[in-house]
Protein backbone atom coordinates (compact mmCIF):
# COMPACT_ATOMS: atom_id res chain seq x y z
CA UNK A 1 113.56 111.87 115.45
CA UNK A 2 111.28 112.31 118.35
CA UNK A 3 110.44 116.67 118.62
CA UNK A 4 113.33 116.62 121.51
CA UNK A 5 115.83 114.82 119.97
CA UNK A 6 115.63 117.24 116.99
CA UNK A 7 115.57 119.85 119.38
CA UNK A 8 118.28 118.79 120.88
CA UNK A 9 120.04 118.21 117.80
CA UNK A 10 119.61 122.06 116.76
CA UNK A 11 120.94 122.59 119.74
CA UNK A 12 117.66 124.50 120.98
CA UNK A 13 115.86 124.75 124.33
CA UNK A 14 112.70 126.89 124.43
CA UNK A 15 112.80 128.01 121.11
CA UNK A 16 110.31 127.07 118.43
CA UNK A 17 111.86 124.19 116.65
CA UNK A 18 109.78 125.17 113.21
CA UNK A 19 111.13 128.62 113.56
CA UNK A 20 114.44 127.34 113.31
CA UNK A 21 114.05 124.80 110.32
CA UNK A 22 114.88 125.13 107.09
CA UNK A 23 112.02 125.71 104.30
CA UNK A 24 112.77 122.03 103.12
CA UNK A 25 112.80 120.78 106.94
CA UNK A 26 108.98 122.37 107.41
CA UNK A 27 107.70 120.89 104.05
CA UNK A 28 108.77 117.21 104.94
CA UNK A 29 107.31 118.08 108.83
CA UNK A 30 104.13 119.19 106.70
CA UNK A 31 104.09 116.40 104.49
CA UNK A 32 104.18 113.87 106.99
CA UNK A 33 101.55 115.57 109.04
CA UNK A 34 99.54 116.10 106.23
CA UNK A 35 99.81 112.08 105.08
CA UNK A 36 98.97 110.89 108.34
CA UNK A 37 95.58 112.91 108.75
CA UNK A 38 94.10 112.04 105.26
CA UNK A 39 95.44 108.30 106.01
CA UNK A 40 93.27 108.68 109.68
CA UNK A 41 90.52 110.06 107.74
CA UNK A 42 90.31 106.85 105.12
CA UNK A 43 91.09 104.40 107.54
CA UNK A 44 89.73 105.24 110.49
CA UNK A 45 91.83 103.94 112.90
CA UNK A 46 90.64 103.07 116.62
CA UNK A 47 92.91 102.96 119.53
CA UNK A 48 96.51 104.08 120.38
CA UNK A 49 97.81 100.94 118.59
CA UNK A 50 95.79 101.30 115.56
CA UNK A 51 96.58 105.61 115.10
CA UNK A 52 100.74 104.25 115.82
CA UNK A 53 100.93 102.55 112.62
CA UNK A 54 98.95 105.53 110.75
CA UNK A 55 101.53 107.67 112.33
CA UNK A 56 104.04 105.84 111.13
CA UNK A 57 103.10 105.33 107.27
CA UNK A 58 102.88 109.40 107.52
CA UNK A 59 106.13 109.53 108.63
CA UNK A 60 107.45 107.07 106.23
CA UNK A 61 105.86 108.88 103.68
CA UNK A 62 108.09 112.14 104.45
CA UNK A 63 111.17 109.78 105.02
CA UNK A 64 110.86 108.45 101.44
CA UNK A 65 110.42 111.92 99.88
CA UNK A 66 113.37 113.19 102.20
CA UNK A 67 115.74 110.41 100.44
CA UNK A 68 114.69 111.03 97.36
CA UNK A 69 115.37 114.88 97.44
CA UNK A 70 118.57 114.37 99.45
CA UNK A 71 119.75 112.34 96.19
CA UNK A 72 118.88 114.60 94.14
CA UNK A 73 120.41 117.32 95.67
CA UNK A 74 123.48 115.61 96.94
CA UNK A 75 123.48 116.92 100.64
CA UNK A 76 121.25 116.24 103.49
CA UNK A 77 118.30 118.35 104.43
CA UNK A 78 117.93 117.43 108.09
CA UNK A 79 120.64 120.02 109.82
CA UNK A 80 121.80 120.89 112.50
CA UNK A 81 121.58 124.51 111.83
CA UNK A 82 118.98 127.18 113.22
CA UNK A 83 117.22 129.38 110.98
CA UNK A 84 117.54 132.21 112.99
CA UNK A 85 121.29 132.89 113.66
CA UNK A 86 121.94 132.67 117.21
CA UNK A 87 123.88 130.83 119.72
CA UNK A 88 124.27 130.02 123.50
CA UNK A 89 126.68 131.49 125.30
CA UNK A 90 126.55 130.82 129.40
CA UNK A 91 123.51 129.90 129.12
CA UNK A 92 122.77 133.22 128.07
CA UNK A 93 121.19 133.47 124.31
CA UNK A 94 123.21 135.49 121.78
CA UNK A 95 121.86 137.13 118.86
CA UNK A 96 124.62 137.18 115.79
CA UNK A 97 124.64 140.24 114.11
């Protein structure tokens, strides 16, 4: 997912979408961050084209270790929840006590 789409798919709108993932959710954003960068620095890749398909083996990277603990744990780690407990309400925010 694209940073809106997940956004959207918390059901978020200015909020910080890493505030509102799970511990699991960060680590996989992290890991696939992480992978990319060390892959730029090997490779060097030049161009928009070129830093695309680094991008992509990053993110393929955290896909593959998102499957494997979603086996292992039987339930899917991408949610739909927000960390932090609140809801919108008339477009007004609501903090759940």
């Amino acid at each position: 997912m694209t940073a809106k789409e997940y956004k959207d798919y918390k059901g978020l709108r200015k909020e910080s979408l890493r505030d509102n993932m799970s511990d699991l959710e960060v680590l996989l954003a992290d890991i696939g961050e992480t992978t990319t960068r060390e892959l730029a620095k090997e490779h060097r890749p030049y161009g928009l084209e070129a830093n695309k398909k680094v991008a992509k083996a990053g993110g393929e990277v955290a896909n593959i270790t998102k499957r494997e603990i979603e086996s292992r744990l039987g339930k899917k780690v991408v949610t739909s929840d927000n960390m932090l407990d609140y809801k919108y309400e008339d477009n007004k925010l609501l903090e759940e006590k």
